[in-house]
N, C-alpha and C. Protein backbone atom coordinates (compact mmCIF):
# COMPACT_ATOMS: atom_id res chain seq x y z
N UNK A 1 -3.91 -18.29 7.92
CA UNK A 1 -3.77 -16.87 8.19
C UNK A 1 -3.97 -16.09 6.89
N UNK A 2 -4.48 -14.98 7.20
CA UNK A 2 -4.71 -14.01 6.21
C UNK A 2 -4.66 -12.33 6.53
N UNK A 3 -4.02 -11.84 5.01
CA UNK A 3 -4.26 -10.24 5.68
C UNK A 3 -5.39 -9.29 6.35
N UNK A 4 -6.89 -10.73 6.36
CA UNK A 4 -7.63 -9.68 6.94
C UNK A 4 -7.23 -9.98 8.62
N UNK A 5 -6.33 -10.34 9.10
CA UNK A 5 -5.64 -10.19 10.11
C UNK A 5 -5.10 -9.69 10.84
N UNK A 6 -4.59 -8.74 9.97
CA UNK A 6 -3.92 -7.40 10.56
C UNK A 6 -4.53 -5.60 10.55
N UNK A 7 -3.66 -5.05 11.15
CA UNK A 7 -4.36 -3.55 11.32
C UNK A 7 -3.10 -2.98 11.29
N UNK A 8 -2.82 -1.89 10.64
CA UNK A 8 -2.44 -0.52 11.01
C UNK A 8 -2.89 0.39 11.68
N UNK A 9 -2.06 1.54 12.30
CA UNK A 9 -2.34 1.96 12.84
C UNK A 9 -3.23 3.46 11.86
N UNK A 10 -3.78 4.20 11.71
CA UNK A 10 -4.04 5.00 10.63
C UNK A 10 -3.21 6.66 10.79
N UNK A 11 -3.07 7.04 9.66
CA UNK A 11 -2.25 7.80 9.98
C UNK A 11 -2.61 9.35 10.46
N UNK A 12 -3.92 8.94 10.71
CA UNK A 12 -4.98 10.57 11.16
C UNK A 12 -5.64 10.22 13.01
N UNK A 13 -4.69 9.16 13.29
CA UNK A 13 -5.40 8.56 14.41
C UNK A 13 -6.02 7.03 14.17
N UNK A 14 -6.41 6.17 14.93
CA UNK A 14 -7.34 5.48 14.90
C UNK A 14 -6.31 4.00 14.21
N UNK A 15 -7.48 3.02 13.65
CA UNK A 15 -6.55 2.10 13.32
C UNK A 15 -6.96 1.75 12.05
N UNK A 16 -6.46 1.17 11.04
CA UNK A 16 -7.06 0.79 9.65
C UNK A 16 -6.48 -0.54 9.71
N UNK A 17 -7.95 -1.44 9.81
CA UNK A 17 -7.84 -3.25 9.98
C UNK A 17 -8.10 -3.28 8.15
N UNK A 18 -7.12 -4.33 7.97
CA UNK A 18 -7.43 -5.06 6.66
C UNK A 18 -8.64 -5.83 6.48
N UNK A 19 -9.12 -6.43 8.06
CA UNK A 19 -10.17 -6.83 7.98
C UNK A 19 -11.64 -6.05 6.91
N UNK A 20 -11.47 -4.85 7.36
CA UNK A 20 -12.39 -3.77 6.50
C UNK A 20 -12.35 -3.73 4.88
N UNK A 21 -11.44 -4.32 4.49
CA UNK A 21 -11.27 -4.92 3.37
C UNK A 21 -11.71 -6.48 2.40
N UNK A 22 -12.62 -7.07 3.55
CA UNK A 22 -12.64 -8.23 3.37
C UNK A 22 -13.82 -8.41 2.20
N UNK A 23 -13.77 -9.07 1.79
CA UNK A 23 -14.49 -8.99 0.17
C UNK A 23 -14.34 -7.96 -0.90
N UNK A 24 -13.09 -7.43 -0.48
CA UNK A 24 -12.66 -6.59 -1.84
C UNK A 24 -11.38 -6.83 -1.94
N UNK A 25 -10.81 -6.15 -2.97
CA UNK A 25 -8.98 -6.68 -3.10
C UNK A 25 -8.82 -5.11 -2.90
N UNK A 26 -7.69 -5.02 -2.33
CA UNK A 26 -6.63 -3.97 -1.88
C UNK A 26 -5.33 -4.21 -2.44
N UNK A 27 -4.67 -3.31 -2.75
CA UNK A 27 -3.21 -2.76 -3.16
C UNK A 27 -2.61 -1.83 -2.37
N UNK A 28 -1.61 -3.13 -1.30
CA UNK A 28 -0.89 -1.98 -0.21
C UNK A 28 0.53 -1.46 -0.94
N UNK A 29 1.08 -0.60 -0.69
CA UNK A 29 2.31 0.20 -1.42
C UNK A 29 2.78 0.66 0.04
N UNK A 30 4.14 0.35 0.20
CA UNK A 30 4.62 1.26 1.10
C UNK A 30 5.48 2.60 0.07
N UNK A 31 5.24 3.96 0.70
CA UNK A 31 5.64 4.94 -0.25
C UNK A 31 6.48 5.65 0.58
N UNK A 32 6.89 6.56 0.51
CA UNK A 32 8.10 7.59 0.32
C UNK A 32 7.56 9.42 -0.31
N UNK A 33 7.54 10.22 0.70
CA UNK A 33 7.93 11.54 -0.40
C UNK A 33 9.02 11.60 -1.21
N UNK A 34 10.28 11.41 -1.04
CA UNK A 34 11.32 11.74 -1.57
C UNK A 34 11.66 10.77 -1.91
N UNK A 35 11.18 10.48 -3.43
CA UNK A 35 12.05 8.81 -3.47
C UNK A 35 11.35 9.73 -5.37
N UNK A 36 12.66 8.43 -6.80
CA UNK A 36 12.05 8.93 -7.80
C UNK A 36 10.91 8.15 -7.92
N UNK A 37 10.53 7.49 -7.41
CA UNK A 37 8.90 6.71 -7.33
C UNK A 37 7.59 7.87 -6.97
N UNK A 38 8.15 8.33 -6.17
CA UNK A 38 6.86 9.60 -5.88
C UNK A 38 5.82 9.80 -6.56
N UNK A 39 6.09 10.10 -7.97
CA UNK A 39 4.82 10.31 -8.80
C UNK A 39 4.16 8.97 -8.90
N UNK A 40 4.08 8.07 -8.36
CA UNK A 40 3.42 6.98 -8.39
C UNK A 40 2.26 7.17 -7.68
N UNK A 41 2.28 8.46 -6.48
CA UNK A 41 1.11 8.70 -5.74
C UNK A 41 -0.18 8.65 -6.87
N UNK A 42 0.19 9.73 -7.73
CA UNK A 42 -0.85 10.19 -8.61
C UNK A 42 -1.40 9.12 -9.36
N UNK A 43 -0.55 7.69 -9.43
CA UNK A 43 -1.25 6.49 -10.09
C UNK A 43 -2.50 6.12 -9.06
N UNK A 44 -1.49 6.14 -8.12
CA UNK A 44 -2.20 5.11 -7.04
C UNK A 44 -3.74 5.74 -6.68
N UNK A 45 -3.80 7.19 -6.82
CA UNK A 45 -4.72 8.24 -6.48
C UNK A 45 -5.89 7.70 -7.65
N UNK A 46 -5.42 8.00 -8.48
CA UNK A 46 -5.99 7.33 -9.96
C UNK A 46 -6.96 5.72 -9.82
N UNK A 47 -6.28 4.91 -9.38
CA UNK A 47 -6.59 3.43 -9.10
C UNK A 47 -7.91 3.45 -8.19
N UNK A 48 -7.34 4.45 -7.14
CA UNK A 48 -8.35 4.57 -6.15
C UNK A 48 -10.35 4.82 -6.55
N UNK A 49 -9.53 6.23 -7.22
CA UNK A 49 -10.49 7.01 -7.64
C UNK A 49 -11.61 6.06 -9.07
N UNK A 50 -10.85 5.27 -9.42
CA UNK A 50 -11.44 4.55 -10.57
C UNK A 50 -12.09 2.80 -10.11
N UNK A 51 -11.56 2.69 -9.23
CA UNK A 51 -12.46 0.87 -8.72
C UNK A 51 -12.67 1.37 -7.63
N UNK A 52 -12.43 2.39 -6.32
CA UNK A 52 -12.87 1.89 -4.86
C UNK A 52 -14.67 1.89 -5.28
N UNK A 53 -15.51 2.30 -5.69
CA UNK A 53 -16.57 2.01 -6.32
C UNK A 53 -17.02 0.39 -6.19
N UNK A 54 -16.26 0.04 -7.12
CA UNK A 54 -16.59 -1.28 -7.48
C UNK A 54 -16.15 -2.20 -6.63
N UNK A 55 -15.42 -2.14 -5.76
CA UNK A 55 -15.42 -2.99 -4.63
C UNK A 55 -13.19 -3.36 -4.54
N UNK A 56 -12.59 -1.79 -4.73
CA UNK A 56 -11.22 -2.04 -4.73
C UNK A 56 -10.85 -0.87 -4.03
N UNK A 57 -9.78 -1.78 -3.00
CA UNK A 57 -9.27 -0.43 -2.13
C UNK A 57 -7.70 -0.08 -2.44
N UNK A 58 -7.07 0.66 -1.88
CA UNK A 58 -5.64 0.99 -2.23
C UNK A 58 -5.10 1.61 -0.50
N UNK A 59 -4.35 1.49 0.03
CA UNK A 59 -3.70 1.37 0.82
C UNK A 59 -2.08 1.95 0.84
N UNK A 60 -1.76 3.14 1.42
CA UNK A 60 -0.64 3.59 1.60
C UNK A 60 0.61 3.70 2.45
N UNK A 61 1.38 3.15 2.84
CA UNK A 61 2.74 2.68 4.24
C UNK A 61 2.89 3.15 4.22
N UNK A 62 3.29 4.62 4.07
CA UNK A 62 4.39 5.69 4.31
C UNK A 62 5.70 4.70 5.46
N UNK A 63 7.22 4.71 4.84
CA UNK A 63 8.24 4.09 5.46
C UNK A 63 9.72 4.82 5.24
N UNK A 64 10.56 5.00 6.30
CA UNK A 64 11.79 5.67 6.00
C UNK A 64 12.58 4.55 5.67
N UNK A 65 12.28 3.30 5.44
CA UNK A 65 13.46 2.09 5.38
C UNK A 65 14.25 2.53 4.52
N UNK A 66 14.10 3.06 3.42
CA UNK A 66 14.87 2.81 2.03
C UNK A 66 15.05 4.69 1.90
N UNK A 67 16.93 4.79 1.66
CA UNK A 67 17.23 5.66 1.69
C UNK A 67 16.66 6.92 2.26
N UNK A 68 16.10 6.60 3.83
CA UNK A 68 15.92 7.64 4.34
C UNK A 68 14.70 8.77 3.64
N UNK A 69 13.82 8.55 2.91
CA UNK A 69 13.35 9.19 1.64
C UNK A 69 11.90 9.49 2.31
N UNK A 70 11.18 8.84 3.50
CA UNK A 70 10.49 9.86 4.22
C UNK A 70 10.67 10.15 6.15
N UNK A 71 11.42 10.88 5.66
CA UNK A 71 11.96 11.68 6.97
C UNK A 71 10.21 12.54 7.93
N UNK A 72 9.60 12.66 7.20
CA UNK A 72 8.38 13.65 7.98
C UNK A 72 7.82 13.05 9.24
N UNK A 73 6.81 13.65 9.39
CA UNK A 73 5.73 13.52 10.58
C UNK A 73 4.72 13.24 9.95
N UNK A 74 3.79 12.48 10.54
CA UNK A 74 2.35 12.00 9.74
C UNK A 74 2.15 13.18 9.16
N UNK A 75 1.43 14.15 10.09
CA UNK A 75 1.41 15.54 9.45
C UNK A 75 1.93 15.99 8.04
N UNK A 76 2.97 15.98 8.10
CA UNK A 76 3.70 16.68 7.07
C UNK A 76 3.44 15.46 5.81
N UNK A 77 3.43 14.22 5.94
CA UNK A 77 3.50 13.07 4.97
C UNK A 77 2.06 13.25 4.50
N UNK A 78 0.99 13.42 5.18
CA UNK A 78 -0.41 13.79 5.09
C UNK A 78 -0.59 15.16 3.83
N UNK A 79 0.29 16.43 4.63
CA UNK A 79 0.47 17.64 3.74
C UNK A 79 0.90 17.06 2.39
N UNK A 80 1.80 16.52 2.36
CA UNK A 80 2.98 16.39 1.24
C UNK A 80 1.80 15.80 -0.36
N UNK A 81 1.28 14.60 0.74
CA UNK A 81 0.51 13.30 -0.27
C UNK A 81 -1.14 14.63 -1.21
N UNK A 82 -1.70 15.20 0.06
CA UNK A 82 -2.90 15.94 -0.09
C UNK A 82 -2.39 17.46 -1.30
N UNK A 83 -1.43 18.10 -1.20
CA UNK A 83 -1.01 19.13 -2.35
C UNK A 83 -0.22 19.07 -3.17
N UNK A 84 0.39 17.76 -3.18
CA UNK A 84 1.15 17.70 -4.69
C UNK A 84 0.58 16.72 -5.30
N UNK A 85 -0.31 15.20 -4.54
CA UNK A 85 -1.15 14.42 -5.40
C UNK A 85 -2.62 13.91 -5.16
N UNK A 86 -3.24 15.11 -4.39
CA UNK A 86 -4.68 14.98 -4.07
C UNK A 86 -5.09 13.59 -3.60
N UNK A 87 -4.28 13.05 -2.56
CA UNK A 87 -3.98 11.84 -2.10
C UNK A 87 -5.50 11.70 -1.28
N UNK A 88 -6.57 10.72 -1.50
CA UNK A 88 -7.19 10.53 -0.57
C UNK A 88 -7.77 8.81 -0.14
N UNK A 89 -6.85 8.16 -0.78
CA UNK A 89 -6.45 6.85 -0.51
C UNK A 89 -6.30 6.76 1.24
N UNK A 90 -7.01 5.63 1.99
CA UNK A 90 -6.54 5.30 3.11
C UNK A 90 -4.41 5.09 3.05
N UNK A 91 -4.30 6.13 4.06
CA UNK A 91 -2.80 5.81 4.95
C UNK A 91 -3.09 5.22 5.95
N UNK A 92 -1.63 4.71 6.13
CA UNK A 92 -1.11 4.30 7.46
C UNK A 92 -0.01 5.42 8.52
N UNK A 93 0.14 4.95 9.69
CA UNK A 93 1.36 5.95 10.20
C UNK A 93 2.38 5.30 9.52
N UNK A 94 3.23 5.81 9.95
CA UNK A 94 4.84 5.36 9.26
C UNK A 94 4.97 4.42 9.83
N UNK A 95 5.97 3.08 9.01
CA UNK A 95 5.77 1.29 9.88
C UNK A 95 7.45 1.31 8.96
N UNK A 96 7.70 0.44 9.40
CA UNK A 96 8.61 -0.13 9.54
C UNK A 96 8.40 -1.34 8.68
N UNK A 97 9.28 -1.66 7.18
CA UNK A 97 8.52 -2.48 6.08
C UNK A 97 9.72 -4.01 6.32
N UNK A 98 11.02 -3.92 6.36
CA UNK A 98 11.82 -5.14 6.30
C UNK A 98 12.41 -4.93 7.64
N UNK A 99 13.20 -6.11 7.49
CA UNK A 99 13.83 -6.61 8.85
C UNK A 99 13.17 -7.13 9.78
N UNK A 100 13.54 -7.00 10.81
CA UNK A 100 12.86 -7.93 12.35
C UNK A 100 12.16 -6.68 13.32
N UNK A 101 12.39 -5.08 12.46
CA UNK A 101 11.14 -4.66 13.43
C UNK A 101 10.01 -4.49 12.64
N UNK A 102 10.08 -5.23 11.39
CA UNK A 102 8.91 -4.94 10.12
C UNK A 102 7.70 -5.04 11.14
N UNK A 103 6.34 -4.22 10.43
CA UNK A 103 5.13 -4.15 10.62
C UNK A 103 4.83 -6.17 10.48
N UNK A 104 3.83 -6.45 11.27
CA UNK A 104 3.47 -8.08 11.18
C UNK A 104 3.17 -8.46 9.83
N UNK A 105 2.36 -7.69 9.34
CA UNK A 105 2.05 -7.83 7.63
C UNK A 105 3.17 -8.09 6.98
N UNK A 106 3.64 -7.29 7.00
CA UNK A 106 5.30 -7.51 6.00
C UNK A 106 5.93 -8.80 6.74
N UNK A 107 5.82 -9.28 7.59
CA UNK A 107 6.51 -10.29 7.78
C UNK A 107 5.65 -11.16 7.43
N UNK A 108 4.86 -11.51 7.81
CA UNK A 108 3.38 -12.49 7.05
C UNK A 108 4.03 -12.51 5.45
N UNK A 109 3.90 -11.67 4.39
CA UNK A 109 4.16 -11.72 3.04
C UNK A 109 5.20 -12.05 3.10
N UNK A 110 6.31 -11.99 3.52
CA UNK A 110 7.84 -12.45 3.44
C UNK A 110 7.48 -14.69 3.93
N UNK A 111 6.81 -14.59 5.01
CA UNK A 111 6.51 -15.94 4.92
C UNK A 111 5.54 -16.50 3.73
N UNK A 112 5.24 -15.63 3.32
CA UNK A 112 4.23 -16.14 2.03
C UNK A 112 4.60 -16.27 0.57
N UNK A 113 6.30 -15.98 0.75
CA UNK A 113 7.14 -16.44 -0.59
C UNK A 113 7.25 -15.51 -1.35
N UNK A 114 6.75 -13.84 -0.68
CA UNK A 114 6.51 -13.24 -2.09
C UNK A 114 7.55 -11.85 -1.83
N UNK A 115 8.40 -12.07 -0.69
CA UNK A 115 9.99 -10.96 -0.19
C UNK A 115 9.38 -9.88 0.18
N UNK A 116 10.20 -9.46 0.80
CA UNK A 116 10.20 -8.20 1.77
C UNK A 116 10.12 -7.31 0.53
N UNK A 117 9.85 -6.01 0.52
CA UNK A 117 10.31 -4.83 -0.07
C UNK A 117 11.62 -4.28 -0.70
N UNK A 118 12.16 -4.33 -1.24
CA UNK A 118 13.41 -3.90 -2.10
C UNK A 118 13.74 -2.45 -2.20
N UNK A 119 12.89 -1.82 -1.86
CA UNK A 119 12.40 -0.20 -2.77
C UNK A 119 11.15 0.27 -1.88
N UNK A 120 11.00 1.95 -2.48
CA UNK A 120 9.71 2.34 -1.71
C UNK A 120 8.71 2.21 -3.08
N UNK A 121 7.72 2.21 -2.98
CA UNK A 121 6.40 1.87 -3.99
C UNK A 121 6.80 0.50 -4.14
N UNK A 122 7.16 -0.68 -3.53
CA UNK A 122 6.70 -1.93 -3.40
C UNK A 122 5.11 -2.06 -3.36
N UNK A 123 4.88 -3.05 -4.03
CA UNK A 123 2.78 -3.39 -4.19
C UNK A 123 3.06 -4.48 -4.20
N UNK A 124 1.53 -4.52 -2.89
CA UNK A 124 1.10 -6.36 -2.62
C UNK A 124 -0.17 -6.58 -2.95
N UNK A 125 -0.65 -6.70 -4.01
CA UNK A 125 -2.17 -7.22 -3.95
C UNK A 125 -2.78 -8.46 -3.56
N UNK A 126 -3.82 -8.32 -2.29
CA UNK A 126 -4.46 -8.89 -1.84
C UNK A 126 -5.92 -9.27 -2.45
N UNK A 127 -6.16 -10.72 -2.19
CA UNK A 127 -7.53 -10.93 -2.63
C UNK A 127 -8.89 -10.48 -1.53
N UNK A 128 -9.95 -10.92 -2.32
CA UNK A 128 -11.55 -10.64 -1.70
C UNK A 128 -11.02 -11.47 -0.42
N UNK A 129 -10.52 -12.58 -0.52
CA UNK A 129 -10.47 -13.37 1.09
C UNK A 129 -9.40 -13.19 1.78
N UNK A 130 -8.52 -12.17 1.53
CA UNK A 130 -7.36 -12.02 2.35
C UNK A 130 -5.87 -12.43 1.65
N UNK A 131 -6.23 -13.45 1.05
CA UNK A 131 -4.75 -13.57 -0.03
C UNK A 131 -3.84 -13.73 -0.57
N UNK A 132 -2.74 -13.31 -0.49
CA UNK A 132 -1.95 -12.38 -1.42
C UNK A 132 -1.88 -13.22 -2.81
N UNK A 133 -2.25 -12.25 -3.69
CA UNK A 133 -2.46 -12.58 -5.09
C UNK A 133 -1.07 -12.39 -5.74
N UNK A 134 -0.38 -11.24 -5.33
CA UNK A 134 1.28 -11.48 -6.21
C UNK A 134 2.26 -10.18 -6.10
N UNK A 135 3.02 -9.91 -5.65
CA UNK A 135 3.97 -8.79 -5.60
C UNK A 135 4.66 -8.12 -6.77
N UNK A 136 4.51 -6.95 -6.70
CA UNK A 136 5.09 -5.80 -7.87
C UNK A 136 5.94 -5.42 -7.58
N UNK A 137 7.39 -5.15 -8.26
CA UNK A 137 8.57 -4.07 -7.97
C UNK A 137 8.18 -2.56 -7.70
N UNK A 138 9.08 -1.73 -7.38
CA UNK A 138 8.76 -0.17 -7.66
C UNK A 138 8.70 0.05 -9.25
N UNK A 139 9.24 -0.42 -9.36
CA UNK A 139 9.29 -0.29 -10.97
C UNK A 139 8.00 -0.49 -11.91
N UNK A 140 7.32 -1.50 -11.27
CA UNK A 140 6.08 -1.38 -11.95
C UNK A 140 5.01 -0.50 -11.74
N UNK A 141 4.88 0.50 -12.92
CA UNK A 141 3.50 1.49 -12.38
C UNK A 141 2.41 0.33 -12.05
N UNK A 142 1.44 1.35 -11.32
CA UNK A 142 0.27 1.06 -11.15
C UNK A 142 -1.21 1.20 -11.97
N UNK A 143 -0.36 1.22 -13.02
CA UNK A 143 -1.16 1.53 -14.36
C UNK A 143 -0.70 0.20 -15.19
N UNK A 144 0.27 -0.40 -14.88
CA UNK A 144 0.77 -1.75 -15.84
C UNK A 144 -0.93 -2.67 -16.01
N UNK A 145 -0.81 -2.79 -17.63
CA UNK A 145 -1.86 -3.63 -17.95
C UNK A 145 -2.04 -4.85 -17.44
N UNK A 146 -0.79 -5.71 -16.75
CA UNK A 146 -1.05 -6.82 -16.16
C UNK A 146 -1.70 -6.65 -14.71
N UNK A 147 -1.22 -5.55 -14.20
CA UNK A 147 -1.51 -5.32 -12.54
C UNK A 147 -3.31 -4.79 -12.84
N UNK A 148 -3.61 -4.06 -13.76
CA UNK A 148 -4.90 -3.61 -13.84
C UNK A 148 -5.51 -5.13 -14.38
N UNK A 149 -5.24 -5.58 -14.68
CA UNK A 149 -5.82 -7.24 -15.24
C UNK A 149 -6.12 -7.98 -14.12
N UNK A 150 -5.08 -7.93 -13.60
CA UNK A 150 -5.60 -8.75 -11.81
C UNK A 150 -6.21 -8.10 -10.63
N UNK A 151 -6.16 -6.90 -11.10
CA UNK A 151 -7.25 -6.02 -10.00
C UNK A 151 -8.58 -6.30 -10.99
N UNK A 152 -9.00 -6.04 -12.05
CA UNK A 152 -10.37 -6.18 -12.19
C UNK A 152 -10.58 -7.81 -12.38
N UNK A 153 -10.11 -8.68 -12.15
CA UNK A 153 -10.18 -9.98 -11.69
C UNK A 153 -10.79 -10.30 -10.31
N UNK A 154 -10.41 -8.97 -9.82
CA UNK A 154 -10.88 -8.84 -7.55
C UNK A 154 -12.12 -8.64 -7.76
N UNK A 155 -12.58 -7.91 -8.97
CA UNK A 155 -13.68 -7.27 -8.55
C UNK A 155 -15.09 -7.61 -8.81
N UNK A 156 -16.04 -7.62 -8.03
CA UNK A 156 -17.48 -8.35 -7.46
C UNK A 156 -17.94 -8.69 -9.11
């Protein structure tokens, strides 16, 4: 099994398969408006904007698990991401990241040794074949020289 296995649902309609990802590496983050991680959008925006080119995608959860911290409507999580961090990274709708109603993905990575989510801005990078290459805290930007070391490692 692999993450090009699964799909989200997207958060403008429609569905976003990981499959569509397959020969590139992706960095899923489940995020939060209201969390002090937030400005991490503007990394992640950054990441995007600098490898989806070269064959790297970035991927956004929006999730209320952790302290309640996104309360919105796609809508509003859409507003929030687009005028305070020119967000144009593929989202998801809002999923559900730990426990037993987690999204299938998150439970897949929890069988794959690498834990559920702790925090909002949790990162899973996935390889060109589906993957998972290694899990990040919130704590780690998305600018850390090791995490940018193993993303241009993904790339063609």
């Amino acid at each position: 099994m692999s993450a090009h296995q699964f799909a989200f649902p997207h958060i403008a309609g429609g569905e976003l398969s990981l499959a569509d990802f397959s020969g590139r590496g992706v960095l899923i983050v489940n995020t939060a408006s209201r969390c002090g991680f937030t400005p991490q959008y503007r990394d992640l925006q950054g990441l995007w904007e600098r490898y989806r080119e070269q064959g790297f995608g970035v991927i956004g959860v929006p999730s209320n698990d952790f302290g309640a911290q996104e309360p919105g409507t796609e809508e509003e999580i859409v507003s929030f991401c687009e005028v305070n961090y020119s967000v144009s990274f593929p989202m998801t709708a809002k999923q559900t990241v730990v426990g037993d109603s987690a999204h299938p993905f998150y439970k897949w990575v929890v069988a794959q040794d690498a834990g559920a989510p702790k925090w909002n801005f949790h990162k899973y990078l996935i390889g060109r074949d589906g993957e998972l290459i290694g899990a990040y805290s919130s704590k780690v930007s998305p600018l850390d020289t090791e995490l940018i070391a193993e993303i241009e490692r993904l790339l063609p």
